[in-house]
Structures are given as structure tokens and as C-alpha cells.
Protein backbone atom coordinates (compact mmCIF):
# COMPACT_ATOMS: atom_id res chain seq x y z
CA UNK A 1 0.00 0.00 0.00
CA UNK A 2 1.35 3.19 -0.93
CA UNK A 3 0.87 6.58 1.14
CA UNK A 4 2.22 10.07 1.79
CA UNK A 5 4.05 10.83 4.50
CA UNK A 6 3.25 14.42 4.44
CA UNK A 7 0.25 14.67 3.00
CA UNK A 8 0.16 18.36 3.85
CA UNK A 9 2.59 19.27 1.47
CA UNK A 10 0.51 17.77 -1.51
CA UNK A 11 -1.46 21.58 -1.16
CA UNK A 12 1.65 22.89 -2.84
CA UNK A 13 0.78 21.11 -6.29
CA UNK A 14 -2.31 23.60 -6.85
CA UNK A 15 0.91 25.65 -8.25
CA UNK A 16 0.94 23.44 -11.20
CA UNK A 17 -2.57 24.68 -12.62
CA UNK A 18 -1.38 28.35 -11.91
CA UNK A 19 1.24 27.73 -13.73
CA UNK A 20 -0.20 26.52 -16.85
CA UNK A 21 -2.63 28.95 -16.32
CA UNK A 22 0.21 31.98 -16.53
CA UNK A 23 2.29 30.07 -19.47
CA UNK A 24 -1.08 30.13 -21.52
CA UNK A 25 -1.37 33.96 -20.92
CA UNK A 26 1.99 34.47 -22.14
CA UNK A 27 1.31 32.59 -25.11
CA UNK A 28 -1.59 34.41 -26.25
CA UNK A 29 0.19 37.66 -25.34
CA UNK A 30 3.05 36.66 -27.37
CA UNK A 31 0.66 35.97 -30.32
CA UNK A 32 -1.30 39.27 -30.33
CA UNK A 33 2.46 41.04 -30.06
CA UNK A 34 3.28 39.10 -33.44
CA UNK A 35 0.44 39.73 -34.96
CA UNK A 36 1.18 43.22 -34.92
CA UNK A 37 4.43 43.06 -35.89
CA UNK A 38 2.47 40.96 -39.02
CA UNK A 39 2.05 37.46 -40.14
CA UNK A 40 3.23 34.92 -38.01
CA UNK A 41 4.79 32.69 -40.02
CA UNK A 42 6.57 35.49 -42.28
CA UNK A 43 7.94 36.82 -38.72
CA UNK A 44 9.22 33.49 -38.17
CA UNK A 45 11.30 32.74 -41.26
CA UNK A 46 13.03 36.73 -40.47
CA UNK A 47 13.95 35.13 -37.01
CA UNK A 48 16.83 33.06 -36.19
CA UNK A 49 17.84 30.74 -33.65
CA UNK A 50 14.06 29.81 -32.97
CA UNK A 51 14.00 25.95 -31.95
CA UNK A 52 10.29 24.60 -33.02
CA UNK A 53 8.52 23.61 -29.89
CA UNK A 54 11.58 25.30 -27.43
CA UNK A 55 9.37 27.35 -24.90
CA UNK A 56 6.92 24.80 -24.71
CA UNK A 57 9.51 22.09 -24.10
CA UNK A 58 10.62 24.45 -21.46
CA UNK A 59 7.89 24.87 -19.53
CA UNK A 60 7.10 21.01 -19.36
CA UNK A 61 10.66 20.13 -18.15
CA UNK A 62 9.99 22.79 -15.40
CA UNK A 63 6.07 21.58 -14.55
CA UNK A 64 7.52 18.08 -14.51
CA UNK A 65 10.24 19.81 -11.79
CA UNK A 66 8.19 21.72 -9.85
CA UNK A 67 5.79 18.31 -9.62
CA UNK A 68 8.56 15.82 -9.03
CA UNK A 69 10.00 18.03 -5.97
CA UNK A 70 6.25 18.77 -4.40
CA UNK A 71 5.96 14.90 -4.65
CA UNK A 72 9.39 14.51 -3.27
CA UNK A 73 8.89 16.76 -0.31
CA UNK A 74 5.58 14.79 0.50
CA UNK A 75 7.49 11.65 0.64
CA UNK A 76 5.94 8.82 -1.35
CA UNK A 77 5.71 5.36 0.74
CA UNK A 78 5.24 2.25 0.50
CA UNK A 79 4.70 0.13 3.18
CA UNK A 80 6.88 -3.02 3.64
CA UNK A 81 5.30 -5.30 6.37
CA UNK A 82 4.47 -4.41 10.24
CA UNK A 83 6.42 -5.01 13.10
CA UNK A 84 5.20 -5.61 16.79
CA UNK A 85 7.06 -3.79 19.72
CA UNK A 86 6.29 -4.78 23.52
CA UNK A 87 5.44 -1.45 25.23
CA UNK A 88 7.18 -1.63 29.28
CA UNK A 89 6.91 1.35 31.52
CA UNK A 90 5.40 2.32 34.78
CA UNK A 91 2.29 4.90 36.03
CA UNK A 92 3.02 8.29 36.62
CA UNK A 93 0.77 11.01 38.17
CA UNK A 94 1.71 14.39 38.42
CA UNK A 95 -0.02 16.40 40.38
CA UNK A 96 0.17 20.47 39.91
CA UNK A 97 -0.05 23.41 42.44
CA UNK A 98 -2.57 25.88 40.71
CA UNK A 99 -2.82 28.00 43.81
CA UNK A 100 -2.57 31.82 43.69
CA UNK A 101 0.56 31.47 45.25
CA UNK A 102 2.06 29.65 42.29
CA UNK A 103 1.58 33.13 39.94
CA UNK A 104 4.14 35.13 42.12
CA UNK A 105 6.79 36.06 40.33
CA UNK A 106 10.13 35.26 42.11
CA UNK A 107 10.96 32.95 38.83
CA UNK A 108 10.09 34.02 35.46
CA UNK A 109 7.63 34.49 34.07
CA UNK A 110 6.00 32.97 37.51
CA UNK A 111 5.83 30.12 39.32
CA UNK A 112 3.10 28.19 37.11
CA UNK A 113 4.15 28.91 34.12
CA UNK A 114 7.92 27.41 35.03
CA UNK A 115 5.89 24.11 36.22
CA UNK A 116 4.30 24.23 33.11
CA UNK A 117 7.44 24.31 31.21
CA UNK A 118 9.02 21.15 33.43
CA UNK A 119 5.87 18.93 32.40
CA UNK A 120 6.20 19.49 28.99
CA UNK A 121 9.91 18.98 28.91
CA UNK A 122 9.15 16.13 31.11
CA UNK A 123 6.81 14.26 28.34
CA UNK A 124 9.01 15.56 25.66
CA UNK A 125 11.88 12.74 26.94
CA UNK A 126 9.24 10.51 28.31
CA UNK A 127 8.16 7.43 25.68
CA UNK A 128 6.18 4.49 27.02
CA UNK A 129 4.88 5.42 30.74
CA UNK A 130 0.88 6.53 31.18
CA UNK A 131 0.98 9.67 32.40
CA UNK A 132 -1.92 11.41 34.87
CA UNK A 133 -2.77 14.91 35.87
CA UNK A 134 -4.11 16.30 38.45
CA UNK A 135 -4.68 19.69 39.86
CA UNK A 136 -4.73 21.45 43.81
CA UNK A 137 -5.29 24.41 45.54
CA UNK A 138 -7.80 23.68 48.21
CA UNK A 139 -8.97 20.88 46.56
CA UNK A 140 -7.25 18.60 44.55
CA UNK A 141 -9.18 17.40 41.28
CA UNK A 142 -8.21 14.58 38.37
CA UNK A 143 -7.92 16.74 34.90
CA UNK A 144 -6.55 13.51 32.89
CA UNK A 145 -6.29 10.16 33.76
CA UNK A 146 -3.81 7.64 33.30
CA UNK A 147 -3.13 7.58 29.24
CA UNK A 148 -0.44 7.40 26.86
CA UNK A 149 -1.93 10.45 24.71
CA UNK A 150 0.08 13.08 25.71
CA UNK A 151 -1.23 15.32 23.47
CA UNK A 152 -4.07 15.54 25.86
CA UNK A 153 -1.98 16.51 28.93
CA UNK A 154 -0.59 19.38 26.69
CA UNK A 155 -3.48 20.56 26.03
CA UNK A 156 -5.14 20.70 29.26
CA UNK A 157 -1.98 22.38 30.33
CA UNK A 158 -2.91 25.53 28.07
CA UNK A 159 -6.21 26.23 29.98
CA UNK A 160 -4.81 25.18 33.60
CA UNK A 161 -4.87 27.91 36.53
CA UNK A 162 -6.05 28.97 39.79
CA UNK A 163 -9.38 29.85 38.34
CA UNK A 164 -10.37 26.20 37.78
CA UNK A 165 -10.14 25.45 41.48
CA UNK A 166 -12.92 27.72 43.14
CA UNK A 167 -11.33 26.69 46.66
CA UNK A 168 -7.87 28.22 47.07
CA UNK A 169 -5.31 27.28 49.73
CA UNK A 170 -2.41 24.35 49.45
CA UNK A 171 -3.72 21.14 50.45
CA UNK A 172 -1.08 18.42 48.86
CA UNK A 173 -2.54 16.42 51.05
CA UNK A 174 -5.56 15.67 49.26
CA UNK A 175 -3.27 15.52 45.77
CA UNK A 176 -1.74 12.80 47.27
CA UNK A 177 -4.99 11.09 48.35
CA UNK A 178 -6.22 11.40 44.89
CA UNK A 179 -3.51 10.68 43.26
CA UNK A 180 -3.71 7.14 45.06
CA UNK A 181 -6.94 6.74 44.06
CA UNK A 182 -5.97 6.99 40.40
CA UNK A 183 -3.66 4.37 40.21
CA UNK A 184 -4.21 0.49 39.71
CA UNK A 185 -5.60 -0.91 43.15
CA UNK A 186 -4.31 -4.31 42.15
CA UNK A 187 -0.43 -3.37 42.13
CA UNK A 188 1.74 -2.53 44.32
CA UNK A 189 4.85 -0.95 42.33
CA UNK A 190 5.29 0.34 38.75
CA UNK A 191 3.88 3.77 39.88
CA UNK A 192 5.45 7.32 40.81
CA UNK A 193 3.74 10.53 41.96
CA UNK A 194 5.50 13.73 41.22
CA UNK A 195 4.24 16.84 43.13
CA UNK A 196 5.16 20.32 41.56
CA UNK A 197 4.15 23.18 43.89
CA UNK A 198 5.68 25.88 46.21
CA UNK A 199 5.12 23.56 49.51
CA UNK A 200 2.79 26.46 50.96
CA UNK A 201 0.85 23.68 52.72
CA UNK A 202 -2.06 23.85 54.38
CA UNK A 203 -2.90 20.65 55.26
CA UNK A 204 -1.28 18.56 57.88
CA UNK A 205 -2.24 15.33 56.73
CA UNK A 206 0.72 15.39 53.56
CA UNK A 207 3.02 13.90 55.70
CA UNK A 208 0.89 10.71 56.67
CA UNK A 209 -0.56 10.56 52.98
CA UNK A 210 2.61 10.37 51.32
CA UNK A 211 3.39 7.40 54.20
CA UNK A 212 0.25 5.44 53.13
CA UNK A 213 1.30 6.30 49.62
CA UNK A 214 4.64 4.65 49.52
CA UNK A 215 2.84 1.74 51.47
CA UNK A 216 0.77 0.95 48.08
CA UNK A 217 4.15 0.78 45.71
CA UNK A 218 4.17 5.19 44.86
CA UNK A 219 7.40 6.34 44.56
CA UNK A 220 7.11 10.41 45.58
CA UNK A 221 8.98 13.02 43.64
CA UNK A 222 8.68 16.53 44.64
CA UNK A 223 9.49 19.62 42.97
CA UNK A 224 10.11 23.31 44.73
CA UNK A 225 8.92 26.06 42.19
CA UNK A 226 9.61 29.52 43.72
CA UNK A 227 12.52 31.16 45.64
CA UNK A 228 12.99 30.91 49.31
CA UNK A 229 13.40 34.46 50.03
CA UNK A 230 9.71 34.72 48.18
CA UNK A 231 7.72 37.69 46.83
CA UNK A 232 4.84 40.10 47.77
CA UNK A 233 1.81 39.13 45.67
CA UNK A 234 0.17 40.98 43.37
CA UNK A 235 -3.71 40.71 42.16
CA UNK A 236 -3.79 39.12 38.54
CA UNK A 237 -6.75 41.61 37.69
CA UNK A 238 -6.01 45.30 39.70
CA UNK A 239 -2.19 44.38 39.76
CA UNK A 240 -2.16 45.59 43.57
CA UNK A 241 0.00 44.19 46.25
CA UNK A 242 -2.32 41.73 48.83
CA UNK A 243 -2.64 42.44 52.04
CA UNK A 244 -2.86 40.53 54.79
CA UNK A 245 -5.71 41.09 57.57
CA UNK A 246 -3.18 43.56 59.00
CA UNK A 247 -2.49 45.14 56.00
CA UNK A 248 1.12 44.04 55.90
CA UNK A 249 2.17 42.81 52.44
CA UNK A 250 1.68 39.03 51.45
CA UNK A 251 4.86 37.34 50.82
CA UNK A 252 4.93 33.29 49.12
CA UNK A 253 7.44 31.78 50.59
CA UNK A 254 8.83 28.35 48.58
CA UNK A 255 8.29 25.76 51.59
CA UNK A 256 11.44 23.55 50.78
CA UNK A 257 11.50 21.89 54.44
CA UNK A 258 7.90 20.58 53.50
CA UNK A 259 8.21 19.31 49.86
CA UNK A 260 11.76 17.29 51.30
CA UNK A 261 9.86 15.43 54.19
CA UNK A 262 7.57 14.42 51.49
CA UNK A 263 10.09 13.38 48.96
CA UNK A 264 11.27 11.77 52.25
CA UNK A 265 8.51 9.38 53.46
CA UNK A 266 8.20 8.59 49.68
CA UNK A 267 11.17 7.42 48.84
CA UNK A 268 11.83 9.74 46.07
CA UNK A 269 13.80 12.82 45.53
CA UNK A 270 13.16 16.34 46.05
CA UNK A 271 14.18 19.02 43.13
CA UNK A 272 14.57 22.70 43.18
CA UNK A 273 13.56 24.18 39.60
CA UNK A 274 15.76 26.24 37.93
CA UNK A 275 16.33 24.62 34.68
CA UNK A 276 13.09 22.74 33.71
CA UNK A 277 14.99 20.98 31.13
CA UNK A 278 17.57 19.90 33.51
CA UNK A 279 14.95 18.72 36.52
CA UNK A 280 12.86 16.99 33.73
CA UNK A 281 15.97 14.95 32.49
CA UNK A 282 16.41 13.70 36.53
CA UNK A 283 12.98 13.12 37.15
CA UNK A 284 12.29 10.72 33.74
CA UNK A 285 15.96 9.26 34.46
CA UNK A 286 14.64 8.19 37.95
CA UNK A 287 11.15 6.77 36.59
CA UNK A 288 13.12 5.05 33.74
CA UNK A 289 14.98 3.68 36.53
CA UNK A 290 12.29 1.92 38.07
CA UNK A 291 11.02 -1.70 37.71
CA UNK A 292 8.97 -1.75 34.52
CA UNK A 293 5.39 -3.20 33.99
CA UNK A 294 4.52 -4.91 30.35
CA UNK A 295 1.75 -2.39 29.14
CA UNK A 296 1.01 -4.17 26.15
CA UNK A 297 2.12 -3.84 22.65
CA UNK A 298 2.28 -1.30 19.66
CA UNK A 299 2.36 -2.54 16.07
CA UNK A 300 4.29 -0.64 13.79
CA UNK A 301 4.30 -0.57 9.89
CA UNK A 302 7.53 -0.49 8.16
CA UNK A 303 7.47 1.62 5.13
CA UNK A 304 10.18 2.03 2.19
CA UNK A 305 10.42 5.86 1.08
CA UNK A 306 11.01 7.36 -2.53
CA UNK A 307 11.62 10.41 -2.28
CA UNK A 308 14.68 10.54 -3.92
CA UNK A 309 13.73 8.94 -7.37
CA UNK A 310 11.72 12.25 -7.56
CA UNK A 311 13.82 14.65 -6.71
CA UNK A 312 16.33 13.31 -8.67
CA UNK A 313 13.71 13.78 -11.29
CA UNK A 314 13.23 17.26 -10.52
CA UNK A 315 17.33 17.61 -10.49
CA UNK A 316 17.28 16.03 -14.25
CA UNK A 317 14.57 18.07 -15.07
CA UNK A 318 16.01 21.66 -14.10
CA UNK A 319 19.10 20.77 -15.73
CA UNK A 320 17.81 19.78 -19.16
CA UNK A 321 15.75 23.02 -19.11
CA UNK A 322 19.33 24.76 -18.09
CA UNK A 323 21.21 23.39 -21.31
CA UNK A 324 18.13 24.48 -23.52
CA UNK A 325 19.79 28.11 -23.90
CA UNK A 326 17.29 30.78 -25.24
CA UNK A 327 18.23 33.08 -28.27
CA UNK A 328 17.57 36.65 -28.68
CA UNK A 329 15.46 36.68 -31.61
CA UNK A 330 16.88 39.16 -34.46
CA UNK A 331 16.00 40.43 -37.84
CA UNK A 332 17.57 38.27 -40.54
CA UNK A 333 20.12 40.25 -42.92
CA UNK A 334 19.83 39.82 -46.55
């Protein structure tokens, strides 16, 4: 079965009718111009170094080049047989602080937006693991379960913020409880958590969670986003400071002492981000070092590309058209 691999590039080809459309118009201009001069064929036996046929034979050499490299470019396949690959990886949630506190601006551009850069990183160099997200601030809530589309994880990612979480506060408690809940019951390893927040916890039941966690096979990452010298923060709509009930200045605070003792009772790590590309490499190198579960298999097709016959076409094309020099066309002298 043939196919293209880019069959986006095929568009291109609606150049060839405009082009024959064009060469026409310049013929028929070319034959009202003679006609002026007079008849045709008395003009043509004054002319020399006219080659019968040349500007026609022109423009098909460079049609058929034009077409051969559009086809080229789009990659013409044929498939060759199908091949079956065993998929092994493990489970990984990650679960996202979308409190206020996560749009100060210690980092740039803020705090979100840098954990939003480490996930995408992180599923750029991730290939076979199911992947989760979920979302806290005072609540914690599942935005996409366990799936090896990660398409869909980027795009929830575009829309994600505080907004979507009507409660605000820090409770990675309840992340953590979810989290659990959205892994396989029946297993009890192949699966990592990785929490990405500023640690401005308000729940005292993270500690215990992350215990009972680890009991049912989760290995618990944790990620710092912020600085911890902090920031005032500022309202996202009148871009005032907040004040406390005092009127003092808010300052976020990144919480490292809490995000380690979970990393802690988890057995996992805990990361400052700086570098999301760097902290993404560690955190995939860590999962990828974990046992790995079979999670079924992939077949593949094998195809044989020929792209090249048609460029080379193209190639053999343009250069015919090359050696077919044009001549001025002058007056003969008698």
C-alpha cells in the first residue's frame, strides 16, 4: 500500500494549474504582439535561432520539476510489512499546584508557568509510561487520567490555573490522596507521583498521605517552584499588592523543608527548579529507573520511502531546461 508521508505538502501542487494557467497567458500575449508586428509565419522565417517547440519544451521540463520536488517533499511510501514492539513502563501522576501562590513572580515568568514548562519537557523525553494529571489548591481534582496520549496533557496544560479550582489554599494532602486513588488498586509498584508546587501547605495530613502512599508501591517526587526568600503578591486583575488582615504585604514563601519530608517518606527525591529541562531529564531518568510493567504492545508498519527517485527527477529536469539556452530573436540580414 502506498501513502504520503506528508500529505500536507501535496497543497503545494495547486501551483501546477497556476502555472499553466500563466504560461497560456503568455502565449496568447506573445501571439497578439506578433500579430502586430504581421504574419506569423513570415515573422518566423526573419527570425533566427528559434528551436520549433523550445518554450513549450521548457515549460514542461519545469512543470515536470516543480511536480517531481512537491511529490518529493511529500514523501511517497510504501509500506513493507508491520512489526510488533512490547510497550514496558510504569504509572506516573503528576499532580500540579494551581494555587494563587504559584503566579508570584520570584521565577520568570511565575511560578506556574515554570511548572508548566518542566511537564512538557518532562513528556518531551518521556516514551512508554501513562501519564496522569491532576490539579490542587484547596482541593485537589483529576484533569486527565492515566493515558499514553500526551497530546491531551498538553493541552489541558494551556487552559490550567487557579481559576479552575474555586477553593484556594495548598492542600497536597488531598493531591496525594487522589492521586492514590488513580492508580491500579491491584499493584503494588510500577507507579510514581510527582508533586510540583511551592510547599505552601495547608494541610497537615501530607506527611501521613505520602506514608500510606509509599505503602501501596508510589514512589514520591517533589518539585520546589519559587525562591525561598519569596515575593509580595500581586492581584492578577487590579495588579495591587495583597494584604494581609493587618495590612502588611503578602509574601509566598517556597516551603522547601515541606516538599523534602515528602520526597522523604516517599522514597523519592526532592528538586529545586531552575532549569526545567535539567529537573525533567532527573525526574524521567529516575522513573526510567524503576522496575517496569509490560503495558502491552504497539504494532508498527515499516514503510520504504522514494523520495529521492523524484527529486532526482526534478534535479534532471532543471538541468535539461538549463542546457536548452534561449536566443535573442533578431532580424535576418539579406
Amino acid at each position: 500500500m502506498f501513502r504520503f508521508q506528508h500529505t500536507d505538502h501535496l497543497y503545494l501542487l495547486i501551483l501546477l494549474p497556476i502555472f499553466i494557467f500563466l504560461f497560456l497567458g503568455m502565449l496568447i500575449w506573445r501571439k497578439n504582439r506578433l500579430k502586430k508586428i504581421g504574419q506569423q509565419a513570415l515573422v518566423n522565417t526573419q527570425m533566427e535561432g528559434i528551436i520549433p517547440g523550445r518554450l513549450s519544451f521548457k515549460f514542461i521540463l519545469l512543470s515536470i520539476a516543480l511536480g517531481a520536488a512537491i511529490i518529493g517533499w511529500a514523501n511517497l511510501q510504501k509500506g513493507s510489512g508491520t512489526e510488533e514492539v512490547q510497550r514496558k513502563g510504569v504509572d506516573v501522576m503528576i499532580a500540579l499546584d494551581v494555587s494563587k501562590s504559584m503566579l508570584a513572580q520570584d521565577i520568570q515568568p511565575n511560578r506556574l508557568a515554570r511548572a508548566k514548562q518542566l511537564i512538557l519537557s518532562m513528556l518531551d523525553k518521556m516514551k512508554n509510561d501513562r501519564v496522569g494529571l491532576v490539579i490542587f489548591a484547596g482541593r485537589a481534582y483529576l484533569q486527565v487520567p492515566l493515558t499514553i496520549d500526551y497530546s491531551a496533557i498538553r493541552m489541558m496544560l494551556q487552559n490550567v490555573g487557579p481559576e479552575l479550582v474555586p477553593t484556594q489554599g495548598t492542600v497536597i494532602g488531598d493531591a496525594i490522596e487522589l492521586a492514590m486513588k488513580s492508580f491500579s488498586q491491584k499493584e503494588r509498584k510500577y507507579k510514581s507521583l510527582v508533586i510540583i508546587s511551592d510547599g505552601e501547605d495547608h494541610d497537615e495530613k501530607a506527611i501521613q498521605n505520602a506514608k500510606d502512599a509509599f505503602d501501596n508501591g508510589i514512589i514520591i517526587h517533589t518539585v520546589g517552584v519559587g525562591s525561598p526568600e519569596g515575593t509580595t503578591l500581586f492581584d492578577p486583575e487590579t495588579k495591587a499588592v495583597k494584604l494581609d488582615e493587618q495590612g502588611n504585604p503578602i509574601v509566598s514563601k517556597l516551603n522547601e523543608d515541606e516538599l523534602r519530608g515528602i520526597a522523604a517518606t516517599g522514597k523519592g527525591n526532592y528538586l529545586l527548579l531552575r532549569n526545567a529541562d535539567d529537573v525533567a531529564g532527573k525526574l524521567v531518568n529516575e522513573i526510567d529507573g524503576m522496575e517496569q510493567k509490560n503495558l502491552g504492545s504497539l504494532m508498527f508498519s515499516n514503510y520504504t520511502s522514494y523520495f529521492q527517485y523524484f527529486l532526482a527527477l526534478s534535479f534532471v529536469a532543471l538541468t535539461i531546461e538549463w542546457m536548452i539556452f534561449g536566443k535573442k530573436l533578431k532580424p535576418k540580414t539579406t
